[in-house]
N, C-alpha and C. Protein backbone atom coordinates (compact mmCIF):
# COMPACT_ATOMS: atom_id res chain seq x y z
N UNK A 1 347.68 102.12 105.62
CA UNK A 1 347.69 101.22 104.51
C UNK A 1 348.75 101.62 103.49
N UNK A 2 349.21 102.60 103.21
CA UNK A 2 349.79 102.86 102.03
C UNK A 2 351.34 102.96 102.65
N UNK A 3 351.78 102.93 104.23
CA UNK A 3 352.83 102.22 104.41
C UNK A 3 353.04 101.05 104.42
N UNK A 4 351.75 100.03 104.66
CA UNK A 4 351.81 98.60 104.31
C UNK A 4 352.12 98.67 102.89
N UNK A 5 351.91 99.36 102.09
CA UNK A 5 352.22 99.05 100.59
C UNK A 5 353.40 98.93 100.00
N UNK A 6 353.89 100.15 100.60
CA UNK A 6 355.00 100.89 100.09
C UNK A 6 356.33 99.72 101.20
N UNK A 7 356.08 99.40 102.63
CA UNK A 7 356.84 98.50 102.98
C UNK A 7 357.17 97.25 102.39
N UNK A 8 355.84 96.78 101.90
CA UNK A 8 356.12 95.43 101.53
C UNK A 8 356.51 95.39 99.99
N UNK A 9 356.27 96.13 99.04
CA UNK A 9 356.00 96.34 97.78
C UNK A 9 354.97 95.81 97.14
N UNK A 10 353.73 95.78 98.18
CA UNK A 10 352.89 94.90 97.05
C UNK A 10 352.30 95.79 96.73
N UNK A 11 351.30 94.93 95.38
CA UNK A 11 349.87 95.98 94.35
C UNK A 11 349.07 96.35 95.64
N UNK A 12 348.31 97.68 95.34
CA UNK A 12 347.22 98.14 96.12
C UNK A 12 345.87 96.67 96.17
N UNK A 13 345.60 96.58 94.58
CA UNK A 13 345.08 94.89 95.11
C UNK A 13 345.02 93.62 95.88
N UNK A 14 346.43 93.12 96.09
CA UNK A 14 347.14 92.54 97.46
C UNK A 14 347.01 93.34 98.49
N UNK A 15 346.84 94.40 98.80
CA UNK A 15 347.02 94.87 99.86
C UNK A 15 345.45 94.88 100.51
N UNK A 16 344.59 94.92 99.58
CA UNK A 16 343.10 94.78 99.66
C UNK A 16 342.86 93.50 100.12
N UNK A 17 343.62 92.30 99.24
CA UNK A 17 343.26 90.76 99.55
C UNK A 17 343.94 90.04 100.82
N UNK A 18 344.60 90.74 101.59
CA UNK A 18 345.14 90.75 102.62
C UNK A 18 344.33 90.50 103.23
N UNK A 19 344.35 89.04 104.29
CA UNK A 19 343.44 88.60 105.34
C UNK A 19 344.47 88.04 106.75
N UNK A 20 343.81 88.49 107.54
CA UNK A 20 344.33 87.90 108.75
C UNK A 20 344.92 86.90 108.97
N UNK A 21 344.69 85.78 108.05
CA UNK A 21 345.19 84.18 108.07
C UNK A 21 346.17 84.42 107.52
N UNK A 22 346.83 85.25 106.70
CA UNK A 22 348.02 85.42 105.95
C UNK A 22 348.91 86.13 106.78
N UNK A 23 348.65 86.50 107.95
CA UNK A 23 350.25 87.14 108.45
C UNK A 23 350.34 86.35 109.41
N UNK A 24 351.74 85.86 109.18
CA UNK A 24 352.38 85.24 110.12
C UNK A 24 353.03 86.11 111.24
N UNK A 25 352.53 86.21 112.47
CA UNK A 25 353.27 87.39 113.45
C UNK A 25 354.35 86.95 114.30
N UNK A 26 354.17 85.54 114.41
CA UNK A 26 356.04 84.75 114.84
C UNK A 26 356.97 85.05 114.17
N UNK A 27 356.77 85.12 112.78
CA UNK A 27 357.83 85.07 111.97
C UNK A 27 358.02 86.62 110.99
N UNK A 28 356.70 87.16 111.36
CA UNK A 28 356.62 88.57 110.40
C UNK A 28 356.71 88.33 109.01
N UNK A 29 355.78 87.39 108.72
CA UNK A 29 355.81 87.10 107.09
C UNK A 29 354.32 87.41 106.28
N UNK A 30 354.16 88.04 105.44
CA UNK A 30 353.04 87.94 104.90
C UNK A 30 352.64 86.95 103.83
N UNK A 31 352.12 85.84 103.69
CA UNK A 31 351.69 85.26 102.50
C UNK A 31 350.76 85.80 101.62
N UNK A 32 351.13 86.28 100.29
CA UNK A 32 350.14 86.76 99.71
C UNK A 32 349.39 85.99 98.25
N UNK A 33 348.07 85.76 98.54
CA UNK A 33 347.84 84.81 98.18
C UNK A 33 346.31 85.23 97.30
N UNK A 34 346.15 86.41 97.12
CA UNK A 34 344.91 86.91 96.21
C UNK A 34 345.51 88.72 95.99
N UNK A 35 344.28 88.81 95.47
CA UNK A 35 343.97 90.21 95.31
C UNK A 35 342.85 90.84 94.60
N UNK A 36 342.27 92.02 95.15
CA UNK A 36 341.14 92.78 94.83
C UNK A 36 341.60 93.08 93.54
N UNK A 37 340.30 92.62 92.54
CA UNK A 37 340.09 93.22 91.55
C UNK A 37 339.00 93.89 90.89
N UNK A 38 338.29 95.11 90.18
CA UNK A 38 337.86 95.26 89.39
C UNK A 38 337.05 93.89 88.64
N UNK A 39 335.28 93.66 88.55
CA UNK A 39 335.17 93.09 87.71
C UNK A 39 333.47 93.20 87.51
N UNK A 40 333.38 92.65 86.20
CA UNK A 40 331.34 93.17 86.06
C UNK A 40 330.73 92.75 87.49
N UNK A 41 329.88 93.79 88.25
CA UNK A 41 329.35 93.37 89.30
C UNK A 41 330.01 94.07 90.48
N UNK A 42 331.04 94.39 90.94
CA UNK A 42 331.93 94.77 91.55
C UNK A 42 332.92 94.22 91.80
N UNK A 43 333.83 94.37 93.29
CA UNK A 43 335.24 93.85 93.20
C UNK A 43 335.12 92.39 93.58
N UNK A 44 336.19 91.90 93.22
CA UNK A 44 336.10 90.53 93.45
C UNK A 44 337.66 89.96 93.84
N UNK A 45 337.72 88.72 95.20
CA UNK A 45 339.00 88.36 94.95
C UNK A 45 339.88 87.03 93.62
N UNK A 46 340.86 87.26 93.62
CA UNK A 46 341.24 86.59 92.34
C UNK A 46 342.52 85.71 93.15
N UNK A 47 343.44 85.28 92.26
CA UNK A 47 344.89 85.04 92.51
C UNK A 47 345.76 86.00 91.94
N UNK A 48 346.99 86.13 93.08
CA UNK A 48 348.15 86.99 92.15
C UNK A 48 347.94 87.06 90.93
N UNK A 49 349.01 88.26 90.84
CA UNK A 49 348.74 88.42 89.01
C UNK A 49 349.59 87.33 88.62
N UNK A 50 350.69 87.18 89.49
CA UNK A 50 352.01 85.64 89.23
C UNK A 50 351.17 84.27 89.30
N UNK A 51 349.98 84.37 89.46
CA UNK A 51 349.57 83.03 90.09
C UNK A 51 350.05 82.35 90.65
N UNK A 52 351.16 82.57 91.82
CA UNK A 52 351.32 82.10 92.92
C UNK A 52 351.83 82.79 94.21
N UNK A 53 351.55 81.87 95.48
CA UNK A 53 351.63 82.48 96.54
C UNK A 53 352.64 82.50 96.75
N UNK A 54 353.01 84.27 97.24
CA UNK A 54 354.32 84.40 97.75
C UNK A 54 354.51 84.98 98.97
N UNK A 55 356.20 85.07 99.61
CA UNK A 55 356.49 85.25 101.40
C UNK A 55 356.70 86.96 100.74
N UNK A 56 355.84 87.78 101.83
CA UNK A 56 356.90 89.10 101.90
C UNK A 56 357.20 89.67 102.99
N UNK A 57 358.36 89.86 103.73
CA UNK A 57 358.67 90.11 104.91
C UNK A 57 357.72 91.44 105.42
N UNK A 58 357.55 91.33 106.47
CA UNK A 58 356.86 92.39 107.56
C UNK A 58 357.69 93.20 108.17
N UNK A 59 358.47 94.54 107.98
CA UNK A 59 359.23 95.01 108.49
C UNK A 59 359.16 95.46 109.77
N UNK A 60 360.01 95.63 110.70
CA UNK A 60 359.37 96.27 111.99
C UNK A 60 359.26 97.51 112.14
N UNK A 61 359.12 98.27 111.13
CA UNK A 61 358.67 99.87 111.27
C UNK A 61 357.07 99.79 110.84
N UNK A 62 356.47 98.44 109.95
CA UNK A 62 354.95 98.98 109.90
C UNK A 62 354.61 97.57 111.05
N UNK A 63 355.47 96.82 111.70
CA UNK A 63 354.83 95.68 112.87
C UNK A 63 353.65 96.48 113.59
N UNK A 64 353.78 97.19 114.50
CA UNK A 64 352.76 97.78 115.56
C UNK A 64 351.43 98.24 114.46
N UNK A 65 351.55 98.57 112.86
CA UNK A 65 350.35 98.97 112.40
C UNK A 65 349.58 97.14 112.45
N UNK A 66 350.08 96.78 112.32
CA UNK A 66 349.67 95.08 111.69
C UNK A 66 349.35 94.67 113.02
N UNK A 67 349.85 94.42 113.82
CA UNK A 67 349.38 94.18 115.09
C UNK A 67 348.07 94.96 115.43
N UNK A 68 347.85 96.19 115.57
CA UNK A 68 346.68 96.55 115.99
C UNK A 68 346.10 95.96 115.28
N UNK A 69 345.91 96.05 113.91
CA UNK A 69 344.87 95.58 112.85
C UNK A 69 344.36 93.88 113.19
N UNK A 70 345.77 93.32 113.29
CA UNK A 70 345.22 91.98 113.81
C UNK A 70 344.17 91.59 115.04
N UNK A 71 344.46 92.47 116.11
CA UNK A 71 343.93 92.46 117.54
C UNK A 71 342.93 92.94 117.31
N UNK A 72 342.52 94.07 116.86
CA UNK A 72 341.08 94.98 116.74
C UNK A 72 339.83 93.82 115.57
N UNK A 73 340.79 93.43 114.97
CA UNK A 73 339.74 92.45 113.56
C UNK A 73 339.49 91.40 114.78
N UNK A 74 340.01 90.85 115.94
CA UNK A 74 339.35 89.49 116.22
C UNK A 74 339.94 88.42 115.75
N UNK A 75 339.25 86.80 116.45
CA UNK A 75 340.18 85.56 115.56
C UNK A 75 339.90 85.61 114.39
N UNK A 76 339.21 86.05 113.38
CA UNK A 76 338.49 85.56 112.27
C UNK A 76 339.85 85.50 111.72
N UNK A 77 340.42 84.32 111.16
CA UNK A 77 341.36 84.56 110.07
C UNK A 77 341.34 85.31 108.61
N UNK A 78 339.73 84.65 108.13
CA UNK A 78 339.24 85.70 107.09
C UNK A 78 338.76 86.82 106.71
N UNK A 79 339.33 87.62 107.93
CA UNK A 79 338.92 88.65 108.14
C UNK A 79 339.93 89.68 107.33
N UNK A 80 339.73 91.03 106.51
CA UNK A 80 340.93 91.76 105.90
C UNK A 80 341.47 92.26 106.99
N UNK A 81 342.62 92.70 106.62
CA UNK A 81 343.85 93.61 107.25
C UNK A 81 343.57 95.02 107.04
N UNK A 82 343.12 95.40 106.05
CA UNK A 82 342.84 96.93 105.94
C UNK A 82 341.36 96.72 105.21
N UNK A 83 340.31 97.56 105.43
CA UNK A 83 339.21 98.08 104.71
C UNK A 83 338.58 99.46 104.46
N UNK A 84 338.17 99.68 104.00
CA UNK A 84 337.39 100.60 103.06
C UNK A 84 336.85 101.53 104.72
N UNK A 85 336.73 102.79 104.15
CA UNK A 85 335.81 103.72 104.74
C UNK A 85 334.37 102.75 105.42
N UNK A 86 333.87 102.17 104.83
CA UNK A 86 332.55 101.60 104.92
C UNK A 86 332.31 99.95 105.19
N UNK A 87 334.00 99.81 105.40
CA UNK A 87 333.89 98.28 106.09
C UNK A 87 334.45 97.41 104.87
N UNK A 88 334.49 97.92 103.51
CA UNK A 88 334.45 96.92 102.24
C UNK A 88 335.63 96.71 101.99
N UNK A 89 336.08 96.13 100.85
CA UNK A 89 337.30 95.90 100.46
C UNK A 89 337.66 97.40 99.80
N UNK A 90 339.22 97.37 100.08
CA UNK A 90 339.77 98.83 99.34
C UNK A 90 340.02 98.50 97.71
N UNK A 91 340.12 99.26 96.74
CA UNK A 91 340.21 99.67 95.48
C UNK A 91 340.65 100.81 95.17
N UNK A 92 341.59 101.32 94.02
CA UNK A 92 341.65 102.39 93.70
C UNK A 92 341.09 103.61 94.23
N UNK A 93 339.71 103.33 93.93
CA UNK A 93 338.29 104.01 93.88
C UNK A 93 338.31 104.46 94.58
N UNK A 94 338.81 103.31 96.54
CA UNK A 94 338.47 103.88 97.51
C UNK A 94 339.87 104.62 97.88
N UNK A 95 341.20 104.53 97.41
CA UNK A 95 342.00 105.39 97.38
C UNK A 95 342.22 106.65 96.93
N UNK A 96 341.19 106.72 96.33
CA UNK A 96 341.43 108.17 95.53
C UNK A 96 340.45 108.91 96.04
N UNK A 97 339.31 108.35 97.08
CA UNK A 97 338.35 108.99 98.08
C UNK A 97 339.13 109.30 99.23
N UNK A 98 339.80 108.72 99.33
CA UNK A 98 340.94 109.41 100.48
C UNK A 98 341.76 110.26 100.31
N UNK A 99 341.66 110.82 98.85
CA UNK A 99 342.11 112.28 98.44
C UNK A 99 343.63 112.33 98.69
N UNK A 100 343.54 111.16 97.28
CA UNK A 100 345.38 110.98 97.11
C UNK A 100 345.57 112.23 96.55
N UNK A 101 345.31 112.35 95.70
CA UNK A 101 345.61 113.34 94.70
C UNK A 101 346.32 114.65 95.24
N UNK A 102 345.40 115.08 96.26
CA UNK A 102 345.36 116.26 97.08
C UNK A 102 346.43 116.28 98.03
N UNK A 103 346.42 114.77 98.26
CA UNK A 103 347.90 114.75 99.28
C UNK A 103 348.95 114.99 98.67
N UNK A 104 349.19 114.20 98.04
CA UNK A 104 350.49 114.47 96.70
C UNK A 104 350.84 115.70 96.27
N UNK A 105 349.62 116.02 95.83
CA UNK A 105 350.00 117.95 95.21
C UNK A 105 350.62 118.51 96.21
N UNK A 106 349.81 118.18 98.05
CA UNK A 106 350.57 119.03 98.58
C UNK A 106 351.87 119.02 98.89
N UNK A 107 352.31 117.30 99.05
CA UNK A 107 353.28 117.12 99.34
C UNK A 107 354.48 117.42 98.42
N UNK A 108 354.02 117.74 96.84
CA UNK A 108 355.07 118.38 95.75
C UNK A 108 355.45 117.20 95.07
N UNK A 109 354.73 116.00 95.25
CA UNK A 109 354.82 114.73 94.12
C UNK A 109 353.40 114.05 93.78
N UNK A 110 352.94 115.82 92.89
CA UNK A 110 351.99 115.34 92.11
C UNK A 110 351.34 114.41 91.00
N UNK A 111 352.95 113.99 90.76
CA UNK A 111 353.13 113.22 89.32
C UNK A 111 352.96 111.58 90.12
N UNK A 112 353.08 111.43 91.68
CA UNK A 112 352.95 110.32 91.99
C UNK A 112 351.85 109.52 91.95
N UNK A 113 351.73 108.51 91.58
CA UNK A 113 350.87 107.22 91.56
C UNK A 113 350.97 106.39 92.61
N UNK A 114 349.53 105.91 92.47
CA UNK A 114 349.17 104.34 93.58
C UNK A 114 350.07 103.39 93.63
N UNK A 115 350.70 102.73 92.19
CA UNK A 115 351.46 101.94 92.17
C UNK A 115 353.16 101.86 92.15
N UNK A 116 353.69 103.41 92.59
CA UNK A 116 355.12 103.98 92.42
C UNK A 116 354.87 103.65 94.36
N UNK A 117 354.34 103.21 94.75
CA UNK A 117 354.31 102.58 96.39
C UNK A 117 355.42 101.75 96.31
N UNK A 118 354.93 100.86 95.11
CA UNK A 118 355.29 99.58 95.05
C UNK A 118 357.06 99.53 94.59
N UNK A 119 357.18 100.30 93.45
CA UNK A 119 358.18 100.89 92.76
C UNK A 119 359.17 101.97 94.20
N UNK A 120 358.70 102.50 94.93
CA UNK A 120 359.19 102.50 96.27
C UNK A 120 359.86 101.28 97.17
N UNK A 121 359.12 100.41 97.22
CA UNK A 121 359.46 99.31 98.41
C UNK A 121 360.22 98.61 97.75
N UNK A 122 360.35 98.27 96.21
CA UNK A 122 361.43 97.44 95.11
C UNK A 122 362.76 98.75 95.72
N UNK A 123 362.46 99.73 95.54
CA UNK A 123 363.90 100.53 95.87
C UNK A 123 364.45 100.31 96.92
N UNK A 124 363.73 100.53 97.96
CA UNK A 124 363.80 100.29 99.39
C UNK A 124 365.19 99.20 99.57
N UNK A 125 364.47 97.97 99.20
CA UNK A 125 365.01 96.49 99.14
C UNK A 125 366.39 96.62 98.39
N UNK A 126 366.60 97.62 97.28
CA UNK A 126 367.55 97.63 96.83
C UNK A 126 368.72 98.68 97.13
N UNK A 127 368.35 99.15 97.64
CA UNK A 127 368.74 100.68 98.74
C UNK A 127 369.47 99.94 99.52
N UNK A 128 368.87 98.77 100.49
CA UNK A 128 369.86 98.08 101.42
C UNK A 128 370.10 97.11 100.93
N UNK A 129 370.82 96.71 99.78
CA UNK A 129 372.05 96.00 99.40
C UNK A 129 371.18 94.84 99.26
N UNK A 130 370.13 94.34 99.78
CA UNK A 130 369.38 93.35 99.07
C UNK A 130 370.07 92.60 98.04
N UNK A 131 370.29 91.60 97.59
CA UNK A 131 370.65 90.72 96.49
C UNK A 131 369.38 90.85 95.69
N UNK A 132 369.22 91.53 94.24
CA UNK A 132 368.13 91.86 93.57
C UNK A 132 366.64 90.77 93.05
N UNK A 133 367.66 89.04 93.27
CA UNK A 133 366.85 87.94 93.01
C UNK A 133 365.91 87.75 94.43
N UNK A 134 365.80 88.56 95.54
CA UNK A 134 365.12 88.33 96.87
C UNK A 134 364.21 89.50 96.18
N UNK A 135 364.35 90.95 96.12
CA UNK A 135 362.82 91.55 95.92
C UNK A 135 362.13 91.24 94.40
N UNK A 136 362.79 89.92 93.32
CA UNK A 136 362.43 89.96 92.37
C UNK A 136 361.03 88.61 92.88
N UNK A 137 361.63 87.87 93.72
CA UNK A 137 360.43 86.83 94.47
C UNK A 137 359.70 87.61 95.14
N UNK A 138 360.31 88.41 96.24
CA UNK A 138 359.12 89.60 97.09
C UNK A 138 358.07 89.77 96.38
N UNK A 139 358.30 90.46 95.10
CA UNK A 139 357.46 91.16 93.94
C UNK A 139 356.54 89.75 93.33
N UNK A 140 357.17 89.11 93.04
CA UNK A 140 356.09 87.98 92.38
C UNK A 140 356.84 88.39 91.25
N UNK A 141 357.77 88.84 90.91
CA UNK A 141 358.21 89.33 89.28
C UNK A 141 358.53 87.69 88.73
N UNK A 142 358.20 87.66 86.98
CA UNK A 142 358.92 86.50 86.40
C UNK A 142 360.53 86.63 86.25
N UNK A 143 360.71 88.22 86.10
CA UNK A 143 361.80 88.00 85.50
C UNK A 143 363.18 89.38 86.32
N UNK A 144 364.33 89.12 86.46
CA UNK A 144 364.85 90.21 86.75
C UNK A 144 364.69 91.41 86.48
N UNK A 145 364.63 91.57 84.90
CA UNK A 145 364.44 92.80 84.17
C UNK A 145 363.44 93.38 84.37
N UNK A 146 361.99 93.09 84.94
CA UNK A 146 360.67 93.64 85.23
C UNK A 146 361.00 94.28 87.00
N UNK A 147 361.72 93.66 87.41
CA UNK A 147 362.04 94.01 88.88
C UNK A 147 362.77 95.59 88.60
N UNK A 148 363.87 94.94 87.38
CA UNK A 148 364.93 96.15 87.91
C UNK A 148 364.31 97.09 87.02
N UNK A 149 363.15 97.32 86.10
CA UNK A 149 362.50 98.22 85.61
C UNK A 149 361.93 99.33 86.99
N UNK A 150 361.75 98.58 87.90
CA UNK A 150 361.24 99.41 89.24
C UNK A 150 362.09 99.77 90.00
N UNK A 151 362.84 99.76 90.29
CA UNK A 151 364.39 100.33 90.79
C UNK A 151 364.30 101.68 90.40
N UNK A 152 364.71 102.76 91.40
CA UNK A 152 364.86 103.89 90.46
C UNK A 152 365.65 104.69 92.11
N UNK A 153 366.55 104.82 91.95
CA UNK A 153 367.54 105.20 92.96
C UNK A 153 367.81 106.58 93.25
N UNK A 154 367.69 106.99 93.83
CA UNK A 154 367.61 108.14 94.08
C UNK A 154 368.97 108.93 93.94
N UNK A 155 369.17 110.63 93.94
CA UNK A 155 370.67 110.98 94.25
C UNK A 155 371.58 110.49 94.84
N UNK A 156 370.90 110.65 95.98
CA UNK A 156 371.65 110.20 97.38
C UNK A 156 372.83 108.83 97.40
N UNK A 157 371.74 108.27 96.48
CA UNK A 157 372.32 106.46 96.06
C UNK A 157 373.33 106.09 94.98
N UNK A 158 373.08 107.40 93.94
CA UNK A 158 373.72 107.42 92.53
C UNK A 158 375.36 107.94 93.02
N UNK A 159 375.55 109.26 93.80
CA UNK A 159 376.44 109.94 94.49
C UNK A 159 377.20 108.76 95.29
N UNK A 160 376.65 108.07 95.99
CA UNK A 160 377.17 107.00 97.16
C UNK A 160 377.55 106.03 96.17
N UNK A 161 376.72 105.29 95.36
CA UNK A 161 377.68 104.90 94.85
C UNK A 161 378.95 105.17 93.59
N UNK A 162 378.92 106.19 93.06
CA UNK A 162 380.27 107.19 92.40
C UNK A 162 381.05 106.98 93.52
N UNK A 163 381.39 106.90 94.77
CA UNK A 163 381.87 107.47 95.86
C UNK A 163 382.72 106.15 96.24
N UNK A 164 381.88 104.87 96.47
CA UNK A 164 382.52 103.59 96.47
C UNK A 164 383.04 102.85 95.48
N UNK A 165 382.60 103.04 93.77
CA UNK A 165 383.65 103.26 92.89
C UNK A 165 385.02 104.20 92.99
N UNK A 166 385.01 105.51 93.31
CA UNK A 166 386.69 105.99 93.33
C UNK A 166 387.16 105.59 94.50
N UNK A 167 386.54 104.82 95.78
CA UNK A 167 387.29 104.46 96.85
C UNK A 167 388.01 102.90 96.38
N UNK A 168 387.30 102.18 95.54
CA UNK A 168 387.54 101.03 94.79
C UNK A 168 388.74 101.16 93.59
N UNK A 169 388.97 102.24 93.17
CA UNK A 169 389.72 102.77 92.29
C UNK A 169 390.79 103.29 92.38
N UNK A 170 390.46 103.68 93.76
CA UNK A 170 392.29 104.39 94.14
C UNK A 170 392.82 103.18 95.11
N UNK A 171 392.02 102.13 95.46
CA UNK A 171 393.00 101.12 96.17
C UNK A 171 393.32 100.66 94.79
N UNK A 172 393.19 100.32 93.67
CA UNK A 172 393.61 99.67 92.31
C UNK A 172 395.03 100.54 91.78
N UNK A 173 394.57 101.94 91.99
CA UNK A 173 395.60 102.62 91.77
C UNK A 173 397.26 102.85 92.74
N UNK A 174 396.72 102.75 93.65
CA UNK A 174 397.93 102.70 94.81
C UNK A 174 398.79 102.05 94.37
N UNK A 175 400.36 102.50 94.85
CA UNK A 175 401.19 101.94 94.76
C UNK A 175 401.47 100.87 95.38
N UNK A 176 401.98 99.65 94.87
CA UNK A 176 401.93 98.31 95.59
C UNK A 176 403.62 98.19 96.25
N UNK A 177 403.58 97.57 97.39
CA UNK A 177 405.32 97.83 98.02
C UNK A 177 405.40 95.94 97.27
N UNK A 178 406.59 95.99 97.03
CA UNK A 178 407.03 94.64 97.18
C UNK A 178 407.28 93.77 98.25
N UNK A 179 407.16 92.53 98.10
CA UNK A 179 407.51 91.80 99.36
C UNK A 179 408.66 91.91 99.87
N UNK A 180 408.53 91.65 101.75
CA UNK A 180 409.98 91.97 102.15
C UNK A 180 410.90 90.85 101.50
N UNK A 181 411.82 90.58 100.96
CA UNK A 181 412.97 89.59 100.90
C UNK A 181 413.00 88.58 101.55
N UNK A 182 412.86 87.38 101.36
CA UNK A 182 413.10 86.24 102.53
C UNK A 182 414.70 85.70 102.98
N UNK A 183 415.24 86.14 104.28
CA UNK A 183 416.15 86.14 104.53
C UNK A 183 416.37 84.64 104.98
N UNK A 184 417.49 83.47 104.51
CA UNK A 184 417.47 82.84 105.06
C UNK A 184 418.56 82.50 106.38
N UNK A 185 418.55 81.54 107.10
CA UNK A 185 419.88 82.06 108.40
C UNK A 185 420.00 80.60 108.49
N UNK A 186 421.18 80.61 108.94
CA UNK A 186 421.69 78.99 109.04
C UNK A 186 421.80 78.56 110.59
């Protein structure tokens, strides 16, 4: 589940409201069209936080997780894509029983959060040259600036691009030859 998250960029909530009827496996599209929330009584599904339904591509590095999930759930379309230890819908709650915390520390990004998944898969998208108005719809974002608030590029990316700026810079700088002369002949 938390590569479904981090692939697609959605909220851990979407990723909860995720039902079988929503993936398209011809086309590898997810429609996402609710999400688990928090509410008096327990969780409940809602609509996006955008209030509307949006496409987010299915990459083919988490395809084979989605596929099993589809095949093992049965036809039920309304059936979830991922659940809980105990069959239920996932939540925070039940993420942090899966001993995020503990993973993280070990892994040395203790400071990481549930929702820097998401803030992951916005990079991702922008990592490969993505045009930034495609993961700003991915996201359900209103606005560019909330998208590119989640962007956060790593060395690797900052260096690479310094790198295609001075390659951009010394063709500007090069010396330019003049044209050959046009000779005319009778």
């Amino acid at each position: 589940m938390v590569n479904f998250a981090a692939c697609t960029a959605a909220r851990i909530g979407e990723v909860s409201g995720c039902r079988l009827g929503d993936i398209d496996t011809n086309h590898w599209i997810w429609t996402v069209r609710r999400q688990t929330t928090p509410a008096p009584g327990g969780l409940i599904d809602k609509g996006t936080k955008g209030k509307r339904a949006r496409k987010v591509p299915i990459v083919e590095e988490i395809r084979p997780l989605v596929a099993q999930r589809v095949l093992s759930a049965g036809p039920n379309p309304d059936a979830r894509l991922f659940t809980g230890t105990r069959g239920g819908r996932i939540s925070t709650a039940v993420l942090r029983d899966t001993h995020w915390d503990d993973v993280v520390t070990k892994l040395g990004y203790e400071h990481l959060r549930r929702h820097d998944l998401r803030h992951t898969g916005l990079t991702w998208f922008a990592d490969a040259s993505v045009q930034v108005h495609v993961p700003r719809r991915t996201a359900g974002h209103g606005s560019l600036t909330t998208t590119q608030r989640s962007l956060h590029p790593d060395l690797h990316k900052i260096t690479a691009a310094g790198a295609a700026l001075s390659a951009h810079l010394s063709v500007l700088r090069a010396p330019r030859s003049l044209p050959s002369p046009i000779v005319m002949t009778r």
